[in-house]
C-alpha atoms as a PDB file:
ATOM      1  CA  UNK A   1     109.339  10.710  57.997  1.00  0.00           C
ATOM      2  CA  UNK A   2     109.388  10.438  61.729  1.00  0.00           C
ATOM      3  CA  UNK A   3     108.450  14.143  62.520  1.00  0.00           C
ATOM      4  CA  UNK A   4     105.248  13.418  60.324  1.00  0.00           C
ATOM      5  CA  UNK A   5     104.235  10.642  62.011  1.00  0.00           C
ATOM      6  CA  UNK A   6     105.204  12.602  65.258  1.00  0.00           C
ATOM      7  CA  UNK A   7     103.079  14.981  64.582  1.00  0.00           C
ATOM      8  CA  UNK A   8      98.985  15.007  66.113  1.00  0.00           C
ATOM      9  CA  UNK A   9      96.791  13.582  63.591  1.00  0.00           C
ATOM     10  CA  UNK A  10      94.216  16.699  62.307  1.00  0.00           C
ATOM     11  CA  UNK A  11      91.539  16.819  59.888  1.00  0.00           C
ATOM     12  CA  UNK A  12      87.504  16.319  59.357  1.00  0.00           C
ATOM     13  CA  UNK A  13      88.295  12.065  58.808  1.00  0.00           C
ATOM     14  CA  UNK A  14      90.476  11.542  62.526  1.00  0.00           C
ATOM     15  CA  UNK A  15      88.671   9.251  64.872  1.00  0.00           C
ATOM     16  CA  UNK A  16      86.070   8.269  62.720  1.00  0.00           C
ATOM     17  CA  UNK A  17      85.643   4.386  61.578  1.00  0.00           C
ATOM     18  CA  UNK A  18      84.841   2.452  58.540  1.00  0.00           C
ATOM     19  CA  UNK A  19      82.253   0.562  57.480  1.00  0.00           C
ATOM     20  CA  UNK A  20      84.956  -1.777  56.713  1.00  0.00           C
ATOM     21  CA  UNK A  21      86.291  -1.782  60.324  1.00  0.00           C
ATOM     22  CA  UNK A  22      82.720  -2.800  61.551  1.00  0.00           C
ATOM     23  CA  UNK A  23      82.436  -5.431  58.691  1.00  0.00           C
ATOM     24  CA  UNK A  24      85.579  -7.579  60.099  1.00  0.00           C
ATOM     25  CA  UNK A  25      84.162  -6.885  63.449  1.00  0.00           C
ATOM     26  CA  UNK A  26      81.160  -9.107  62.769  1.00  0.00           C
ATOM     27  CA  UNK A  27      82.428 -11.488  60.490  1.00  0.00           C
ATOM     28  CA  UNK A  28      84.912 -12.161  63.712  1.00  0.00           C
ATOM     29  CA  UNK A  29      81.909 -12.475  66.269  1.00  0.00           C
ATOM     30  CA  UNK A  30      79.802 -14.844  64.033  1.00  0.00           C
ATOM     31  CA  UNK A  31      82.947 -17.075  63.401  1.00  0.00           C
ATOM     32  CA  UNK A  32      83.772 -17.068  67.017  1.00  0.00           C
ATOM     33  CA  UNK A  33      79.775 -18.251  67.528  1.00  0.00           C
ATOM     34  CA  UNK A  34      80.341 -20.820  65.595  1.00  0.00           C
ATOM     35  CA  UNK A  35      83.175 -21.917  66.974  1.00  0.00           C
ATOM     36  CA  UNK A  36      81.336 -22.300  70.112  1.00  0.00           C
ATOM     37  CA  UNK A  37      78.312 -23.976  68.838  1.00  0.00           C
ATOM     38  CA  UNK A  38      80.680 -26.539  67.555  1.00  0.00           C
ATOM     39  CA  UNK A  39      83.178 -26.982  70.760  1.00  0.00           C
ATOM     40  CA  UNK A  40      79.190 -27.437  72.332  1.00  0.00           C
ATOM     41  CA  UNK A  41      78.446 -30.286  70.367  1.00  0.00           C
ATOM     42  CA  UNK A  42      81.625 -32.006  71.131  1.00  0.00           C
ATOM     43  CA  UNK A  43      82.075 -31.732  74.282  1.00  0.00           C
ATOM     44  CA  UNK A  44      78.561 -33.275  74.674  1.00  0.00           C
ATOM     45  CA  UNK A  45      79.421 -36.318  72.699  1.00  0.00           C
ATOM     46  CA  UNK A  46      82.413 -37.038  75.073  1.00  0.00           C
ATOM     47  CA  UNK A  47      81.522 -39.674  78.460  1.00  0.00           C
ATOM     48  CA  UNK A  48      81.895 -38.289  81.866  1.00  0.00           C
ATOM     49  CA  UNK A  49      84.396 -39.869  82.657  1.00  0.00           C
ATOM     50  CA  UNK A  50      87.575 -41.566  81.271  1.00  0.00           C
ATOM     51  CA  UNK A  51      87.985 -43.990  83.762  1.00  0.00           C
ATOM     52  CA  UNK A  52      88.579 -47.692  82.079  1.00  0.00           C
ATOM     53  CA  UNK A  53      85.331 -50.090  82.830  1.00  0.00           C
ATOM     54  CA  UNK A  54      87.751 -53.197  83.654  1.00  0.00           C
ATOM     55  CA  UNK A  55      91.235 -51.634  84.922  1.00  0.00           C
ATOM     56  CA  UNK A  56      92.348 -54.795  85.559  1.00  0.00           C
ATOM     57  CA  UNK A  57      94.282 -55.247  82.402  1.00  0.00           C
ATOM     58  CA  UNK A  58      96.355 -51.878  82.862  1.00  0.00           C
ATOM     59  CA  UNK A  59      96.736 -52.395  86.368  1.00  0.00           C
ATOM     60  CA  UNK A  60      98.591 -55.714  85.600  1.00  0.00           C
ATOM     61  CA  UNK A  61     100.749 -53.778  83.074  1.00  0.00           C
ATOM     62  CA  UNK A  62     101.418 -50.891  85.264  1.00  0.00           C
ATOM     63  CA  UNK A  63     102.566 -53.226  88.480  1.00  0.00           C
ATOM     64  CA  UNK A  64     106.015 -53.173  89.087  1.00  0.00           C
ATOM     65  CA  UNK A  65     106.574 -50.804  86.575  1.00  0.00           C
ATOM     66  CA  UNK A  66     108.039 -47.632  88.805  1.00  0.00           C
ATOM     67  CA  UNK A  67     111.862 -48.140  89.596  1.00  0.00           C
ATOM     68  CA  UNK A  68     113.062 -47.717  93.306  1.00  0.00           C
ATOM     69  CA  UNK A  69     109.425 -49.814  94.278  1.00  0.00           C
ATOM     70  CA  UNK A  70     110.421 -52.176  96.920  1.00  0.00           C
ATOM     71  CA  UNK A  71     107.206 -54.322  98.429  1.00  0.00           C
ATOM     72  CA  UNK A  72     108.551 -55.942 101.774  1.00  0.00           C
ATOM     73  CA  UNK A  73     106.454 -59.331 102.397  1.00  0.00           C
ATOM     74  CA  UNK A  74     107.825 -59.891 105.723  1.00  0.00           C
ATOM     75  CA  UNK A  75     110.535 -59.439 108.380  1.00  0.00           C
ATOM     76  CA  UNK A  76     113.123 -62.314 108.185  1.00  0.00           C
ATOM     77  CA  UNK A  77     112.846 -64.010 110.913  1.00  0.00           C
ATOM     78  CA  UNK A  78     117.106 -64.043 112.144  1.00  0.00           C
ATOM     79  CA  UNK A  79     118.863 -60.872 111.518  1.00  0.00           C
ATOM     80  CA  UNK A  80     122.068 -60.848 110.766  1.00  0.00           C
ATOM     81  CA  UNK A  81     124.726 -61.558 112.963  1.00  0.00           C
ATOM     82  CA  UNK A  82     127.838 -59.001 113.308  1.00  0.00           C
ATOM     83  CA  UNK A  83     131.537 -60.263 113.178  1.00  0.00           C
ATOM     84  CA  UNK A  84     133.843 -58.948 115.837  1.00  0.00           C
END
């Protein structure tokens, strides 16, 4: 079995294709065609941008919200004293 398939392929059919071969070839191309046309329409339906209109809402959820976030409002005014 594997010195046949070894050997070089001969004979009047080698290298020449099927009508079959060039069938799947264009069904292929026309469904990828119309998987662009589609992806086109889509993506022209969708707004530039994603960006909220009011962000005030999230913002308020989103404040405070990341852990090791310390705000510092101001220096105190005595520091502290050392024992010794």
């Amino acid at each position: 079995m594997l010195v046949y398939l070894a050997q070089q392929p001969t004979g009047p059919e080698f290298g020449k294709a099927s009508p079959l071969g060039l069938l799947v070839i264009l069904i292929l191309l026309a469904g990828t065609v119309l998987l662009v046309r589609s992806m086109n329409k889509h993506l022209k339906g969708l707004p530039e941008t994603f960006e909220p209109e009011h962000p005030e809402p999230d913002q308020k959820a989103d404040d405070g919200t990341e852990p090791g976030l310390i705000t510092v409002a101001e220096e105190p005014a005595d520091p502290p004293k050392s024992s010794g």
